[in-house]
C-alpha atoms as a PDB file:
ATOM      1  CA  UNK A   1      17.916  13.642  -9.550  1.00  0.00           C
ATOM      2  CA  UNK A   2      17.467  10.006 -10.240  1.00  0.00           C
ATOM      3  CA  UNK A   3      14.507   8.261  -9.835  1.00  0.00           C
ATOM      4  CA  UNK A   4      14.713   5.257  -7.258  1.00  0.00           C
ATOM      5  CA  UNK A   5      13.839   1.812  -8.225  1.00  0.00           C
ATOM      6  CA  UNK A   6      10.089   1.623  -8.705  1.00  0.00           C
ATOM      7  CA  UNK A   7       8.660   0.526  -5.330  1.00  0.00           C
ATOM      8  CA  UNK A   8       6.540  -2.396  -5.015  1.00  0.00           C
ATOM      9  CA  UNK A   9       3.143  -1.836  -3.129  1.00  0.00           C
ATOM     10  CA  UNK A  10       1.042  -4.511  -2.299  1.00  0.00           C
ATOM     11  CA  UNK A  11      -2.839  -2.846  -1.755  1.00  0.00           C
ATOM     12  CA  UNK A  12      -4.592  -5.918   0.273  1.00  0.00           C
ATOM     13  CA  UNK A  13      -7.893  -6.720   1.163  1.00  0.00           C
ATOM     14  CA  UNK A  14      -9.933  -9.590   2.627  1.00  0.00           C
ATOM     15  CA  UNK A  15     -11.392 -10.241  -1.254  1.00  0.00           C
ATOM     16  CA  UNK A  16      -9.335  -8.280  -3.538  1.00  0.00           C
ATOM     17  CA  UNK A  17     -11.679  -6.624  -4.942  1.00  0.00           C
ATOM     18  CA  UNK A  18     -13.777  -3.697  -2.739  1.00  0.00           C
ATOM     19  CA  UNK A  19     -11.565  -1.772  -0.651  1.00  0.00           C
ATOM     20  CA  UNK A  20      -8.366  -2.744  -1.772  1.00  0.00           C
ATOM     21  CA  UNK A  21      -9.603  -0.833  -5.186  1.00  0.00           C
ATOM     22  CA  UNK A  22     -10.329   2.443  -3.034  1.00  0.00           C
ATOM     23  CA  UNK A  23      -6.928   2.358  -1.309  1.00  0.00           C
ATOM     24  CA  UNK A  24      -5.159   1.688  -4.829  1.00  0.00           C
ATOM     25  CA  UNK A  25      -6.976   4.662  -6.489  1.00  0.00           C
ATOM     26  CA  UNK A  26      -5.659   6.770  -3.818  1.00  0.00           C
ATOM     27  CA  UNK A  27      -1.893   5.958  -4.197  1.00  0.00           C
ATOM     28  CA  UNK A  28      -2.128   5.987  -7.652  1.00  0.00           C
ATOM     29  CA  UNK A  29      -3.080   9.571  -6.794  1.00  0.00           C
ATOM     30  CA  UNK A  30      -0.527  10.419  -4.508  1.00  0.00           C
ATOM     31  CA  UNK A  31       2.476   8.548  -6.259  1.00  0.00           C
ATOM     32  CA  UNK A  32       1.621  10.741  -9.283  1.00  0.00           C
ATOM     33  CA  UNK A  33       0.984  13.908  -7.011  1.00  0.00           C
ATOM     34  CA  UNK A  34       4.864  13.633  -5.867  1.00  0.00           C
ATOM     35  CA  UNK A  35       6.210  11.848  -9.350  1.00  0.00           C
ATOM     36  CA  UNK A  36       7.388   8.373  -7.380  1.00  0.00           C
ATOM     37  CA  UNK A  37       6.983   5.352  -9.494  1.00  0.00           C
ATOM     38  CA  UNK A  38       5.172   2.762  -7.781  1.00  0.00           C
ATOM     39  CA  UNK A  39       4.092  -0.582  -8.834  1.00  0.00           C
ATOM     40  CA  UNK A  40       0.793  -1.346  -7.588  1.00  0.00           C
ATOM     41  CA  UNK A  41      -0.405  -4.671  -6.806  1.00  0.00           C
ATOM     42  CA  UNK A  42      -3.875  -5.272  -5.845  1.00  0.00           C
ATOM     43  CA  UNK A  43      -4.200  -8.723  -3.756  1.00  0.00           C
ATOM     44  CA  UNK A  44      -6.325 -10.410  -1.443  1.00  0.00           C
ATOM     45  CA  UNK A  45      -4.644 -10.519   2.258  1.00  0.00           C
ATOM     46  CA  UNK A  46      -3.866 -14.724   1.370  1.00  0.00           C
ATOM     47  CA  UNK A  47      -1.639 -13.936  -1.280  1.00  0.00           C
ATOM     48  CA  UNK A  48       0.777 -11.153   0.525  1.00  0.00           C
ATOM     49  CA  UNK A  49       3.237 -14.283   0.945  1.00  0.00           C
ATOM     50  CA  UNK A  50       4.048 -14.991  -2.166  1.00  0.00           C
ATOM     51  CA  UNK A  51       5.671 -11.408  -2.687  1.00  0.00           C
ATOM     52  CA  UNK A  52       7.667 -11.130   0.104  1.00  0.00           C
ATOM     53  CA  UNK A  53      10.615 -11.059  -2.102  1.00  0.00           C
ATOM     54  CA  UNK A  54       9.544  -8.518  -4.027  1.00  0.00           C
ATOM     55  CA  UNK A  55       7.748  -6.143  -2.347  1.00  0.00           C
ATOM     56  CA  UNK A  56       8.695  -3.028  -0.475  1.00  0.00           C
ATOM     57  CA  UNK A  57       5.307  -2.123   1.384  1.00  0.00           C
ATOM     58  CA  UNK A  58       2.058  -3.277   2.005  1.00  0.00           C
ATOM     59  CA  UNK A  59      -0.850  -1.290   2.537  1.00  0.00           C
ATOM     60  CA  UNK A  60      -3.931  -3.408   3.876  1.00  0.00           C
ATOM     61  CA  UNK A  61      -7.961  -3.281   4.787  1.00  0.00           C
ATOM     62  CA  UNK A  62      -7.494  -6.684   6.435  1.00  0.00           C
ATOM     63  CA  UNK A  63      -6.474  -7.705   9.761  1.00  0.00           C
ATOM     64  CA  UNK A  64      -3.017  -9.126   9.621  1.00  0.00           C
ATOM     65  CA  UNK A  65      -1.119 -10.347  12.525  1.00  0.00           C
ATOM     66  CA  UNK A  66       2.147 -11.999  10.481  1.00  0.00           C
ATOM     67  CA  UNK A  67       5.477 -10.334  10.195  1.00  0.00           C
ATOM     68  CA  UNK A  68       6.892  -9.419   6.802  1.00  0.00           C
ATOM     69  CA  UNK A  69      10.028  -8.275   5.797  1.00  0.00           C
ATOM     70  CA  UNK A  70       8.288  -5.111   4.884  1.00  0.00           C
ATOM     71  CA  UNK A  71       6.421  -2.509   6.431  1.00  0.00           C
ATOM     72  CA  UNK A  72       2.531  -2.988   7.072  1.00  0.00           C
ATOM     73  CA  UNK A  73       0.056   0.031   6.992  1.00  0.00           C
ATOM     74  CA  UNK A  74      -3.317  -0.353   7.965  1.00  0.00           C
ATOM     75  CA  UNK A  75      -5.117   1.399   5.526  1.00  0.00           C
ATOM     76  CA  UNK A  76      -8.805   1.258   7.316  1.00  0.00           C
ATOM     77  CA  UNK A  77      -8.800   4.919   7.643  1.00  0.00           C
ATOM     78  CA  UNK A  78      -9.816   5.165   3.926  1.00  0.00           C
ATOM     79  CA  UNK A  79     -12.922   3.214   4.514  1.00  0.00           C
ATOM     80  CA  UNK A  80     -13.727   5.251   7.630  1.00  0.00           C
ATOM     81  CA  UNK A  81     -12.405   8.935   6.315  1.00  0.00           C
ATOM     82  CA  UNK A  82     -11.092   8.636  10.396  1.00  0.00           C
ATOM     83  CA  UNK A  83      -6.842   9.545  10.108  1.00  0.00           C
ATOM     84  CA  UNK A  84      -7.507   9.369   6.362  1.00  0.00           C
ATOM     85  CA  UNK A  85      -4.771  11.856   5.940  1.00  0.00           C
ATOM     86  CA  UNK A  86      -2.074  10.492   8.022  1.00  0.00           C
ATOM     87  CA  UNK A  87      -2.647   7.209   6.742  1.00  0.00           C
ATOM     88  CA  UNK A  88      -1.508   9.347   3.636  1.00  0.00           C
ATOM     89  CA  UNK A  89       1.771  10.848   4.599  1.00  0.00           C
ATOM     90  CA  UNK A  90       2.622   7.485   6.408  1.00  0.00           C
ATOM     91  CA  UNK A  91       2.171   5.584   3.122  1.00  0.00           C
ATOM     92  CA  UNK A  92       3.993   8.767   1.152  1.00  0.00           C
ATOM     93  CA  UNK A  93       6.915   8.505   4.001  1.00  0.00           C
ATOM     94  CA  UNK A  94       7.486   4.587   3.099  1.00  0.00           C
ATOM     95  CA  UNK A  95       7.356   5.483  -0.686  1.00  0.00           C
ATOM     96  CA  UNK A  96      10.080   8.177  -0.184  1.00  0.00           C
ATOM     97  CA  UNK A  97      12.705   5.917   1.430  1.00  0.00           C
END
């Protein structure tokens, strides 16, 4: 089976530093769990426009209310541990597509 084109993820937070390293670690973690390439991009919330060409998801700490042309998940549950793990398989359901 080939692998798909290596999916760009953008990991944002309000700084681009904190939590937006958390979330990051832990699809690192999954994206080598169930071998899917990813290309992780760690941003702060600002800078999500520049990649909207580019990118294929974005996973963010930060309250966002713009549309992109890719999907948004909020990704607060990893600060919280609260839906942790559907946050998970929501993010591992975008990377499968």
């Amino acid at each position: 089976m080939e692998q798909k084109k290596k999916k760009q993820v953008l990991v944002a937070c309000g700084a681009g530093v904190a939590t937006s390293t958390v979330v990051n670690g832990a699809i690192e973690e999954m994206a080598k769990e169930h071998n899917i390439k990813v290309d992780l991009v760690q941003i702060k919330i600002t800078e999500v426009g520049s990649y909207v060409d580019t990118a294929d998801l974005l996973v963010t700490t930060a309250m966002t209310k713009k549309e992109y042309p890719f999907p948004v998940i909020n990704a607060r549950a990893f600060l919280t541990g609260i839906g942790k793990e559907d946050t998970k398989q929501q993010i591992l359901d975008e990377l499968k597509k």
